[in-house]
ModelCIF file with pLDDT and N, C-alpha, C, O atoms, coordinates in Angstrom:
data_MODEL
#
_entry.id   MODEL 
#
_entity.id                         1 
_entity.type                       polymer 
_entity.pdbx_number_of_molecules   1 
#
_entity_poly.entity_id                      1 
_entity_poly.type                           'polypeptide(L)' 
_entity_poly.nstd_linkage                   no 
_entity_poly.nstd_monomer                   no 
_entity_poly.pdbx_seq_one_letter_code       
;(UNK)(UNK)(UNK)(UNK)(UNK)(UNK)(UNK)(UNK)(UNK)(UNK)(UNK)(UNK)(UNK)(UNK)(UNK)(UNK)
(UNK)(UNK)(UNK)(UNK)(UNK)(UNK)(UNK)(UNK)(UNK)(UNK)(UNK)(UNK)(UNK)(UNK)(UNK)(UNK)
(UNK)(UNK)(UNK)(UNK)(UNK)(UNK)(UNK)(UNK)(UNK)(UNK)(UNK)
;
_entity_poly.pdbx_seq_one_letter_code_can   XXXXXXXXXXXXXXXXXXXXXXXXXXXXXXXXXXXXXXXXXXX 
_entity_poly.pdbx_strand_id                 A 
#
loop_
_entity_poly_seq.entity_id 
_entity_poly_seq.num 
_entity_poly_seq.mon_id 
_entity_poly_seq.hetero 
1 1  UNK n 
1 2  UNK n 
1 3  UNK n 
1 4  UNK n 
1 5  UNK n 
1 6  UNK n 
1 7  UNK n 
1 8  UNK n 
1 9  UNK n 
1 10 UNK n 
1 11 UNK n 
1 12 UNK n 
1 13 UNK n 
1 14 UNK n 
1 15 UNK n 
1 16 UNK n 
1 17 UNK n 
1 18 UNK n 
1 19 UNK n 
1 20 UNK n 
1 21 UNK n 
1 22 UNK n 
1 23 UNK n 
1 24 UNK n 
1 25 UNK n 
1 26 UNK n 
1 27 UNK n 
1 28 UNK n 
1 29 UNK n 
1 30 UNK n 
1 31 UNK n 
1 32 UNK n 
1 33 UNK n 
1 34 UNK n 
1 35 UNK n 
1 36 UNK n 
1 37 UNK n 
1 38 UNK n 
1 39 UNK n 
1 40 UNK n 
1 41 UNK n 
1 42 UNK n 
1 43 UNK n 
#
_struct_asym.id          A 
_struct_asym.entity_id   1 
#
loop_
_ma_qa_metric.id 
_ma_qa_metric.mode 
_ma_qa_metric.name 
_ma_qa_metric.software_group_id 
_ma_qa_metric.type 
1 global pLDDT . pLDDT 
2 local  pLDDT . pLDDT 
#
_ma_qa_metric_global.metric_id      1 
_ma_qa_metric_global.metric_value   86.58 
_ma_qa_metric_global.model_id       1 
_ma_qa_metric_global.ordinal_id     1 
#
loop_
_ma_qa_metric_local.label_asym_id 
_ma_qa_metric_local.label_comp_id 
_ma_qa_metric_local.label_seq_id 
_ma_qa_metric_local.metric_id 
_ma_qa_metric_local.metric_value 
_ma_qa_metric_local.model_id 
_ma_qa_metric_local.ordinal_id 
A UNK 1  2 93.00 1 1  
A UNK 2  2 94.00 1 2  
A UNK 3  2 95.00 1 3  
A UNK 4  2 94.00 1 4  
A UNK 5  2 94.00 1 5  
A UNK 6  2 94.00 1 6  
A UNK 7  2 93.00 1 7  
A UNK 8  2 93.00 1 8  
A UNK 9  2 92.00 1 9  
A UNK 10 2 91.00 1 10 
A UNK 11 2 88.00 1 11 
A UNK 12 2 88.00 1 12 
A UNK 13 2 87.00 1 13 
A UNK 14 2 84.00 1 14 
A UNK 15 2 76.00 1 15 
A UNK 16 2 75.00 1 16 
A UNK 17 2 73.00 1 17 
A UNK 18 2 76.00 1 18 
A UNK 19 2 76.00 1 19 
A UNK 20 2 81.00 1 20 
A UNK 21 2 85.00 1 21 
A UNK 22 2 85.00 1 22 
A UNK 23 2 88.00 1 23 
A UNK 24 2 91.00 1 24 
A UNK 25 2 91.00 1 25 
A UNK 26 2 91.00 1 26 
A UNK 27 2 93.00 1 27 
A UNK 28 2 93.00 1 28 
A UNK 29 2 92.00 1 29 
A UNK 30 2 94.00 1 30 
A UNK 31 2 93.00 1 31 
A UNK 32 2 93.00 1 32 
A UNK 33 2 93.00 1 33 
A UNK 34 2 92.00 1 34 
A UNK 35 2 89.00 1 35 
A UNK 36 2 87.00 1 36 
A UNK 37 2 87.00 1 37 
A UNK 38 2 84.00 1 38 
A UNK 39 2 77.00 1 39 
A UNK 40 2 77.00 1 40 
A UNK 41 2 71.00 1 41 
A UNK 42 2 72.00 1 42 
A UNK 43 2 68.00 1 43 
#
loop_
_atom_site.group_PDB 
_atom_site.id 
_atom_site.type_symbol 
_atom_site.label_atom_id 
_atom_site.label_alt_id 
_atom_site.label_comp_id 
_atom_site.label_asym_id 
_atom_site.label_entity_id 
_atom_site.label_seq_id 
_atom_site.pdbx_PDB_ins_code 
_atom_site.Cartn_x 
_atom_site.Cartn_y 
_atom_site.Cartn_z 
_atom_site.occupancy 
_atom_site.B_iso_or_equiv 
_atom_site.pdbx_formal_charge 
_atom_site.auth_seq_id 
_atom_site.auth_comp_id 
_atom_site.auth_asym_id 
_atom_site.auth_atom_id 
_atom_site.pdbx_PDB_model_num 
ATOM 1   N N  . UNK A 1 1  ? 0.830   -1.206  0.000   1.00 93.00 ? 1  UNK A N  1 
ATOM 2   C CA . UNK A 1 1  ? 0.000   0.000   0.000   1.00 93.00 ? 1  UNK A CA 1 
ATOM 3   C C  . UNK A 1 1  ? 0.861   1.250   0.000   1.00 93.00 ? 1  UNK A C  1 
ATOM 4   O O  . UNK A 1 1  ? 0.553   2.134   -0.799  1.00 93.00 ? 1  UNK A O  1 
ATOM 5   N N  . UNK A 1 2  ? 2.228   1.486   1.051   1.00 94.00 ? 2  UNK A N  1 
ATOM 6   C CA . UNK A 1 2  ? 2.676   2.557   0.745   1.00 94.00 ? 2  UNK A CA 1 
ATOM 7   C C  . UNK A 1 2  ? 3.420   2.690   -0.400  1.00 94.00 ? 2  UNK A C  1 
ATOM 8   O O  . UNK A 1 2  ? 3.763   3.847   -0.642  1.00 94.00 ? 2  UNK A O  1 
ATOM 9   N N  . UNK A 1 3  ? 3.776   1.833   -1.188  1.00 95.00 ? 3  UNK A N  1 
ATOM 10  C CA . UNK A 1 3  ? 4.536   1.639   -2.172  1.00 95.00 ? 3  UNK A CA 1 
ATOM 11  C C  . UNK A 1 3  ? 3.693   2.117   -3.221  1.00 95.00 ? 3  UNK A C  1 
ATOM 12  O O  . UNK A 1 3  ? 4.201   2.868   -4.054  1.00 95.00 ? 3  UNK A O  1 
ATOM 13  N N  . UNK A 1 4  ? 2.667   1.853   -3.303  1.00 94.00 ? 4  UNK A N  1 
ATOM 14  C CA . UNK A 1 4  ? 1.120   1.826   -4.485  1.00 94.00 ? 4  UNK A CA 1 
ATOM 15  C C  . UNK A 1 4  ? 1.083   3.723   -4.311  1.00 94.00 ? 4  UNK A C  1 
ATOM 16  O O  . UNK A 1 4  ? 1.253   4.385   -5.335  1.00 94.00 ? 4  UNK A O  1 
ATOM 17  N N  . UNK A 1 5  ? 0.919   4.231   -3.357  1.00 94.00 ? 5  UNK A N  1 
ATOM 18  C CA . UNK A 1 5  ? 0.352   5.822   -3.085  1.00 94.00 ? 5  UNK A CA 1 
ATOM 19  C C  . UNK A 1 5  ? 2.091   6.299   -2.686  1.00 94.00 ? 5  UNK A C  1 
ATOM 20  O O  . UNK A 1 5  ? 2.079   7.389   -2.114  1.00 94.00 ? 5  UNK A O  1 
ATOM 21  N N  . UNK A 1 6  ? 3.357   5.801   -2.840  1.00 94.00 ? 6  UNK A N  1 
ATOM 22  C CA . UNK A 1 6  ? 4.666   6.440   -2.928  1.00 94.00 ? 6  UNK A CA 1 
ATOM 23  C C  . UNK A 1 6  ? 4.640   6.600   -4.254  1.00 94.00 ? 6  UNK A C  1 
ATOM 24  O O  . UNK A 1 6  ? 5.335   7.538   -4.644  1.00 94.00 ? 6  UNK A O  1 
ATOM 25  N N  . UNK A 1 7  ? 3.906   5.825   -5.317  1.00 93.00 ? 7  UNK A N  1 
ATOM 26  C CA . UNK A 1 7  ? 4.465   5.871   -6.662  1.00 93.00 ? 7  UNK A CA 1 
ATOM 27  C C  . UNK A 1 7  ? 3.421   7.002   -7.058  1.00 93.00 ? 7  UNK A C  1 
ATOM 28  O O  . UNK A 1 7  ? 3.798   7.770   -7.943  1.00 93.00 ? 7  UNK A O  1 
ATOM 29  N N  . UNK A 1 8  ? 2.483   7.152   -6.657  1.00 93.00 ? 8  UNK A N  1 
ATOM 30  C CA . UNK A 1 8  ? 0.868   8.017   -7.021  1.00 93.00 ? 8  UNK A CA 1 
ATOM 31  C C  . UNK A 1 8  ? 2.152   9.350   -6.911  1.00 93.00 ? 8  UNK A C  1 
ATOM 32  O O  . UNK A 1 8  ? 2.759   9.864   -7.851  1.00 93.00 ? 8  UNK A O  1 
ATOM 33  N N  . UNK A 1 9  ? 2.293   9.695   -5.213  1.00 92.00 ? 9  UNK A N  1 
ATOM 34  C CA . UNK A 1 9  ? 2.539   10.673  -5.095  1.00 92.00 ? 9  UNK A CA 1 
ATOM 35  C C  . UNK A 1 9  ? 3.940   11.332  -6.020  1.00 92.00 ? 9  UNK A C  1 
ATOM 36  O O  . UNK A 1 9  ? 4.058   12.482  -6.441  1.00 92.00 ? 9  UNK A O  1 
ATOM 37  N N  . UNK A 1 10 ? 4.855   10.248  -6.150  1.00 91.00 ? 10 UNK A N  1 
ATOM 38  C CA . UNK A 1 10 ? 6.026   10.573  -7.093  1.00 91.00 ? 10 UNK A CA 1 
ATOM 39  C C  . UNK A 1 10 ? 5.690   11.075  -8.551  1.00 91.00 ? 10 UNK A C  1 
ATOM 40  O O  . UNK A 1 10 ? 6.256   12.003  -9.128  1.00 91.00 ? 10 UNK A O  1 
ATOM 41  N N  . UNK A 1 11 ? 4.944   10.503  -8.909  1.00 88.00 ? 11 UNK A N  1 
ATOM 42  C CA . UNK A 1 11 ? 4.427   10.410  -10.624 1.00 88.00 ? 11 UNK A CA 1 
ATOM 43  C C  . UNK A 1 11 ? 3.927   12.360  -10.513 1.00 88.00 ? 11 UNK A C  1 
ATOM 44  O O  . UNK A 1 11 ? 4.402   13.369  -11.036 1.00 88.00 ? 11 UNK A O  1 
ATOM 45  N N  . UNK A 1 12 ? 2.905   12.144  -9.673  1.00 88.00 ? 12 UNK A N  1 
ATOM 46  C CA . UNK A 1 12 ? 2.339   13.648  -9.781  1.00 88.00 ? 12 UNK A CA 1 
ATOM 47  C C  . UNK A 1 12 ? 3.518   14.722  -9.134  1.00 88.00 ? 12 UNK A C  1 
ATOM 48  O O  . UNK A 1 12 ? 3.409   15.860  -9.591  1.00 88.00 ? 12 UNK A O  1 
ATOM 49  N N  . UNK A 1 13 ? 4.234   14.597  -8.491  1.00 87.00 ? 13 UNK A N  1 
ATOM 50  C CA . UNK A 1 13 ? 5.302   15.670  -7.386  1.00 87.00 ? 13 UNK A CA 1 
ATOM 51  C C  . UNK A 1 13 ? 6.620   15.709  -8.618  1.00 87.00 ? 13 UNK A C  1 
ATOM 52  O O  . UNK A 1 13 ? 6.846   16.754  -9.229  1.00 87.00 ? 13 UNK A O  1 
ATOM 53  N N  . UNK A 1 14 ? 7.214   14.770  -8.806  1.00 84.00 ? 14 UNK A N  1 
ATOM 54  C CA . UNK A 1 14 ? 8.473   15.067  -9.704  1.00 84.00 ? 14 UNK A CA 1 
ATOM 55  C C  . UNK A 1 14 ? 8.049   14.296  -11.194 1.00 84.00 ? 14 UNK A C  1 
ATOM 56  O O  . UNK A 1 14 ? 9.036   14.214  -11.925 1.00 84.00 ? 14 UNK A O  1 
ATOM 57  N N  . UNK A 1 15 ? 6.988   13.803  -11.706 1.00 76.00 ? 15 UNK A N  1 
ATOM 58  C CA . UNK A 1 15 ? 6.949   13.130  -13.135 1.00 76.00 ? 15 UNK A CA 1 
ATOM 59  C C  . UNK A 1 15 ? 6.095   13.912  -13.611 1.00 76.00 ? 15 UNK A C  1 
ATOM 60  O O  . UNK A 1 15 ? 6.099   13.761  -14.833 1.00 76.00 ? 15 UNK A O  1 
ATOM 61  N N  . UNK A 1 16 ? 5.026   15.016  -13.159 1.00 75.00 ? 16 UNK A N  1 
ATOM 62  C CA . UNK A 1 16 ? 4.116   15.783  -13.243 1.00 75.00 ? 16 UNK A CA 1 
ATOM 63  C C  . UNK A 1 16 ? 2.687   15.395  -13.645 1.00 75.00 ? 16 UNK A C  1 
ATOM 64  O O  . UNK A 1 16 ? 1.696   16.124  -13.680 1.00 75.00 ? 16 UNK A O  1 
ATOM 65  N N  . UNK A 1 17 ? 2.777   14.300  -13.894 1.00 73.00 ? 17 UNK A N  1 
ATOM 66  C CA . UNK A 1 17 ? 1.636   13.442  -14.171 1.00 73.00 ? 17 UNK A CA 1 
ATOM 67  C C  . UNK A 1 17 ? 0.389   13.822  -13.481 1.00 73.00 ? 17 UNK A C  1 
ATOM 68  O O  . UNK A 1 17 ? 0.266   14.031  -12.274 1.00 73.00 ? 17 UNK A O  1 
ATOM 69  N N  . UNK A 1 18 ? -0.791  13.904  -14.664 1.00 76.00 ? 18 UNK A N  1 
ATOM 70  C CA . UNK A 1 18 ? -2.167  14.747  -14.011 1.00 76.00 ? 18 UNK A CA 1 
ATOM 71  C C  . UNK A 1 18 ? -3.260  13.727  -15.172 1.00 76.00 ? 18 UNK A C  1 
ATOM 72  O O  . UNK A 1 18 ? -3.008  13.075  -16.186 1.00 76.00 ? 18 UNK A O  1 
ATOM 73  N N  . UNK A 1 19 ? -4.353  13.973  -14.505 1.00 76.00 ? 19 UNK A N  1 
ATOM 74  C CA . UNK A 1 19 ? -5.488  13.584  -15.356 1.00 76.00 ? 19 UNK A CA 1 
ATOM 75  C C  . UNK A 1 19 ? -6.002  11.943  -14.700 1.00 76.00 ? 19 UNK A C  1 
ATOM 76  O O  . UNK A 1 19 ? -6.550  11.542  -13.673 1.00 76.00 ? 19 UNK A O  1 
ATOM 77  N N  . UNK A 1 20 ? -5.413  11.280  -16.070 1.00 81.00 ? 20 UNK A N  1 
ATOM 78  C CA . UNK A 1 20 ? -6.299  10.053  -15.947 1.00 81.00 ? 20 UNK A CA 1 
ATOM 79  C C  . UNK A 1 20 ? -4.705  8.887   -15.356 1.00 81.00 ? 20 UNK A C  1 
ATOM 80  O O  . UNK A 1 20 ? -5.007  7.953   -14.612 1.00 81.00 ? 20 UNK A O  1 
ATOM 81  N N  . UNK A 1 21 ? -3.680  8.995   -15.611 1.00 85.00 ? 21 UNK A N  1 
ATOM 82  C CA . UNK A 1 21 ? -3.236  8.315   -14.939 1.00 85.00 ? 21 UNK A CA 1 
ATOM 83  C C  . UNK A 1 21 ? -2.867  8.211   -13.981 1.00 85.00 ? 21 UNK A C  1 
ATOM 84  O O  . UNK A 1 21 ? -2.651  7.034   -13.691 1.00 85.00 ? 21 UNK A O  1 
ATOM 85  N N  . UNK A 1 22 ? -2.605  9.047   -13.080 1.00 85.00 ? 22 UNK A N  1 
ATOM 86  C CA . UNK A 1 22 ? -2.548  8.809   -11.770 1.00 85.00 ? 22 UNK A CA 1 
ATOM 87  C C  . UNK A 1 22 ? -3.922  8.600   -10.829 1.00 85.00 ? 22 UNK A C  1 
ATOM 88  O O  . UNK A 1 22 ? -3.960  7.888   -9.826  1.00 85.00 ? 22 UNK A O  1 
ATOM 89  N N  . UNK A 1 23 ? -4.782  9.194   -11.246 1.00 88.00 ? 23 UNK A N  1 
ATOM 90  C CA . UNK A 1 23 ? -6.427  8.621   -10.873 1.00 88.00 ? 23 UNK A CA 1 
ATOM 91  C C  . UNK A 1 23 ? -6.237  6.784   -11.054 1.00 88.00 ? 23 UNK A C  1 
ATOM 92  O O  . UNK A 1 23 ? -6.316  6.043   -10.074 1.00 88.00 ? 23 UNK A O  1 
ATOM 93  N N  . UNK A 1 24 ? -5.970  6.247   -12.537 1.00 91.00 ? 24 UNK A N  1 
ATOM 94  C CA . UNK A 1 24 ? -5.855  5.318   -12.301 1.00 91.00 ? 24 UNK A CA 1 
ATOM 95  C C  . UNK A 1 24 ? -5.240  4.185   -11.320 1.00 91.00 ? 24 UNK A C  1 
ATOM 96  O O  . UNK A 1 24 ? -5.521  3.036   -10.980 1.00 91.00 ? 24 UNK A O  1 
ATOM 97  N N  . UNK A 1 25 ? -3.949  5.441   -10.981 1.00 91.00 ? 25 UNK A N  1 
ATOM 98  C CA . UNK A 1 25 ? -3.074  4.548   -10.037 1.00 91.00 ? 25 UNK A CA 1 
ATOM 99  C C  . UNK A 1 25 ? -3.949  4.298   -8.742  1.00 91.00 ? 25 UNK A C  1 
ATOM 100 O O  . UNK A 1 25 ? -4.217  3.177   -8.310  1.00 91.00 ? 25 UNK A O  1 
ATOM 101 N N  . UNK A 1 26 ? -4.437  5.733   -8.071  1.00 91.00 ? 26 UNK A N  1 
ATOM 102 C CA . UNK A 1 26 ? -5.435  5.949   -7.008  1.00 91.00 ? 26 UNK A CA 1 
ATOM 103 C C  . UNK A 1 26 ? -5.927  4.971   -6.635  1.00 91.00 ? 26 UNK A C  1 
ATOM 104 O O  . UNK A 1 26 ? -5.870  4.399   -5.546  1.00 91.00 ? 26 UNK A O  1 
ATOM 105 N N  . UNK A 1 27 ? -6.743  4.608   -8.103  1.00 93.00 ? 27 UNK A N  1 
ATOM 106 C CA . UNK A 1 27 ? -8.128  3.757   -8.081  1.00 93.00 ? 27 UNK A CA 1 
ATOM 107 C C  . UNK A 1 27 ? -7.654  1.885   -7.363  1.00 93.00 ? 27 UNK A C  1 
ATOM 108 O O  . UNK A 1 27 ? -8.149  1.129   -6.527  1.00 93.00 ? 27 UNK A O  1 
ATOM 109 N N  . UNK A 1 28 ? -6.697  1.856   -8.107  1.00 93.00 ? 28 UNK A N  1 
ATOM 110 C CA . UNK A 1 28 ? -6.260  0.778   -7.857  1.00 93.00 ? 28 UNK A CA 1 
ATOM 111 C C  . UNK A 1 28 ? -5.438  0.680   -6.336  1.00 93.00 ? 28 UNK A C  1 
ATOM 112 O O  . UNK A 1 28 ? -5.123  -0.454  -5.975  1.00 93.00 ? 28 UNK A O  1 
ATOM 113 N N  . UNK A 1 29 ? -5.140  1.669   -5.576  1.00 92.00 ? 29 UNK A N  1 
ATOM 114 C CA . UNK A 1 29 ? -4.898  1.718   -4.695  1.00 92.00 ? 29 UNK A CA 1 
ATOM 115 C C  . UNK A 1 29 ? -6.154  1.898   -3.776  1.00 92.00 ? 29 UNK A C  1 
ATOM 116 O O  . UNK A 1 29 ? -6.023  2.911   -3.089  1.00 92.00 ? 29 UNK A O  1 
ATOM 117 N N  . UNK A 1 30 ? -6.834  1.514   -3.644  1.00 94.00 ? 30 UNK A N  1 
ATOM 118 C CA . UNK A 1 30 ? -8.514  1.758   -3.114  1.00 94.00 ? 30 UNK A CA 1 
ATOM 119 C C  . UNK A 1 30 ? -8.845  0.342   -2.990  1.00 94.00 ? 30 UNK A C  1 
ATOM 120 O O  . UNK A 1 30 ? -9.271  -0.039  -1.900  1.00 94.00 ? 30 UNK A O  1 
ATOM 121 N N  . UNK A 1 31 ? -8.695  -0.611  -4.078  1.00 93.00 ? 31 UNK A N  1 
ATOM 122 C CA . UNK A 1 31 ? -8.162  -2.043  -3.736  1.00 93.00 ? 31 UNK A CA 1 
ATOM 123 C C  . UNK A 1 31 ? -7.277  -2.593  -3.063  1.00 93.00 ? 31 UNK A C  1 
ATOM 124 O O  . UNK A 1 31 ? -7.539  -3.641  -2.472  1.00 93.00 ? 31 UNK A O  1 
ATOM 125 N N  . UNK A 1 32 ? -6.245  -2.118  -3.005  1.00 93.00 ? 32 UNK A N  1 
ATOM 126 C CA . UNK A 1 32 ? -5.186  -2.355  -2.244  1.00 93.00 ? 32 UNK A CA 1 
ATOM 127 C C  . UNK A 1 32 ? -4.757  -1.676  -1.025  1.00 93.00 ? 32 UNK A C  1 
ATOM 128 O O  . UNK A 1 32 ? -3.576  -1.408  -0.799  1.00 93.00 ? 32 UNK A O  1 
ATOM 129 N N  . UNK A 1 33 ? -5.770  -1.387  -0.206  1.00 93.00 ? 33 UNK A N  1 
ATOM 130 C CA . UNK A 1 33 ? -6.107  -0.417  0.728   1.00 93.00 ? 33 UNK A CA 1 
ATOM 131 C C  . UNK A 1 33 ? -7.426  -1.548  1.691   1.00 93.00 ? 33 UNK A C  1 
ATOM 132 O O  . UNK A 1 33 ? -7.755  -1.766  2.857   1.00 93.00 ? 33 UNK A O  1 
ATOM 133 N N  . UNK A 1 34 ? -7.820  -2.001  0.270   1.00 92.00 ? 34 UNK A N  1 
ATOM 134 C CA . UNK A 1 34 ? -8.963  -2.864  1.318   1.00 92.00 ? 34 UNK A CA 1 
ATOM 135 C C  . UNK A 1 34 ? -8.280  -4.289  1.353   1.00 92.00 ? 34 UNK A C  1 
ATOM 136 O O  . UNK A 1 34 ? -8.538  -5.104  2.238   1.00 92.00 ? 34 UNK A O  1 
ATOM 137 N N  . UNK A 1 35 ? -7.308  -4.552  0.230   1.00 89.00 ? 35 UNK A N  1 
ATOM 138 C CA . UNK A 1 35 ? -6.934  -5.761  0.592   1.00 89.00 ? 35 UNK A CA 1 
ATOM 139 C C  . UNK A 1 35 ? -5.734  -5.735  2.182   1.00 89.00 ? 35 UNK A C  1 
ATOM 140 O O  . UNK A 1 35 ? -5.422  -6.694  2.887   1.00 89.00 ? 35 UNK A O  1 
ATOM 141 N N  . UNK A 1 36 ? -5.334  -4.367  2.304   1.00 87.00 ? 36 UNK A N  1 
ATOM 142 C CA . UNK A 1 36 ? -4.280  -4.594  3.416   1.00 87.00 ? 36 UNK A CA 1 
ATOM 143 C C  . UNK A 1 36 ? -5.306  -4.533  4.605   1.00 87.00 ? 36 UNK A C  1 
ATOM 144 O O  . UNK A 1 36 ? -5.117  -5.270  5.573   1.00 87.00 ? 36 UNK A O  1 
ATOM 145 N N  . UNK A 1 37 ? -6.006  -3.981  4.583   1.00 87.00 ? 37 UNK A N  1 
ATOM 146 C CA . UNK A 1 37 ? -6.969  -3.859  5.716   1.00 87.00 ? 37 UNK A CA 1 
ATOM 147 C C  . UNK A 1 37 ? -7.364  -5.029  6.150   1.00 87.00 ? 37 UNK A C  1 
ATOM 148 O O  . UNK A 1 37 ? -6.797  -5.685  7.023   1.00 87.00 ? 37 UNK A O  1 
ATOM 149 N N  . UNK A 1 38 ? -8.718  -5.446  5.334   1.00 84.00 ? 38 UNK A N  1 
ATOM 150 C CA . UNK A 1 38 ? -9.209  -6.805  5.457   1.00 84.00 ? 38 UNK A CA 1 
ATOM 151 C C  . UNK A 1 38 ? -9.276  -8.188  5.076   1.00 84.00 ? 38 UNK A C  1 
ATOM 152 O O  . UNK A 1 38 ? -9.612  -9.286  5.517   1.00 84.00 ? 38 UNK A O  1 
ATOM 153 N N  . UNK A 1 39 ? -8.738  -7.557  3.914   1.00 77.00 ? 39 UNK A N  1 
ATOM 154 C CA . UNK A 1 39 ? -8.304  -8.997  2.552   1.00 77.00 ? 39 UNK A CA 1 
ATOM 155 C C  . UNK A 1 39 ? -7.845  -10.072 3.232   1.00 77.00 ? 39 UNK A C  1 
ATOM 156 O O  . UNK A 1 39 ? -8.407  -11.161 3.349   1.00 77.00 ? 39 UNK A O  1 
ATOM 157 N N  . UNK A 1 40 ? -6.354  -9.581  3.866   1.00 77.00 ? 40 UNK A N  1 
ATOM 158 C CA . UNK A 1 40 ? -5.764  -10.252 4.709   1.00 77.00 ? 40 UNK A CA 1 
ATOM 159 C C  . UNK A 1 40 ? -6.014  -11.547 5.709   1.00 77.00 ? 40 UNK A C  1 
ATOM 160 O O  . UNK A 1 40 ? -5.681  -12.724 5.848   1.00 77.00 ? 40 UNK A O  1 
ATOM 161 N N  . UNK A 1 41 ? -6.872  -10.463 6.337   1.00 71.00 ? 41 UNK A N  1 
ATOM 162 C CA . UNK A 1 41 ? -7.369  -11.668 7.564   1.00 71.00 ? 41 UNK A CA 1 
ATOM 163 C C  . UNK A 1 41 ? -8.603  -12.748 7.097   1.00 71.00 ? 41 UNK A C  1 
ATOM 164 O O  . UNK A 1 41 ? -8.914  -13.835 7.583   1.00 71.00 ? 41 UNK A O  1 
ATOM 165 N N  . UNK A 1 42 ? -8.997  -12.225 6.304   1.00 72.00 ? 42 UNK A N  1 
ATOM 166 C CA . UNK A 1 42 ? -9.938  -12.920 5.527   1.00 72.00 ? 42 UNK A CA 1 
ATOM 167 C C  . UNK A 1 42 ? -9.529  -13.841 4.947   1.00 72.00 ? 42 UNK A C  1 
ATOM 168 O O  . UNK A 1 42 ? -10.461 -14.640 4.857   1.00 72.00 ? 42 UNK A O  1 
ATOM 169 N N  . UNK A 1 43 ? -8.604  -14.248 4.452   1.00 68.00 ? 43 UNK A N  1 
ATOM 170 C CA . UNK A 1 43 ? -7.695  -14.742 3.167   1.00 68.00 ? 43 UNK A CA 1 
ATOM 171 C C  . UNK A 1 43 ? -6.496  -15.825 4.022   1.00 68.00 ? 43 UNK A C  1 
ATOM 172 O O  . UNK A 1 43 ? -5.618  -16.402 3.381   1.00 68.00 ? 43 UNK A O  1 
#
């Protein structure tokens, strides 16, 4: 997870990246946000 929203925040801070790909990254970090949460113990 911090790795997933280190790369979000890098892309947009020093790669300048705006719009639809870093949303995408987001998005997919929203999954991987619920998988660290609960996925886990579930799993």
């Amino acid at each position: 997870t911090w790795l997933v929203f280190a790369a979000y925040l890098h892309a947009r801070i020093t790669r300048g990246w705006q719009g639809r790909r870093p949303a995408i990254l987001a998005a997919t970090g929203f999954v991987v946000v619920w998988i660290c949460y609960l996925g886990v113990n579930l799993l």
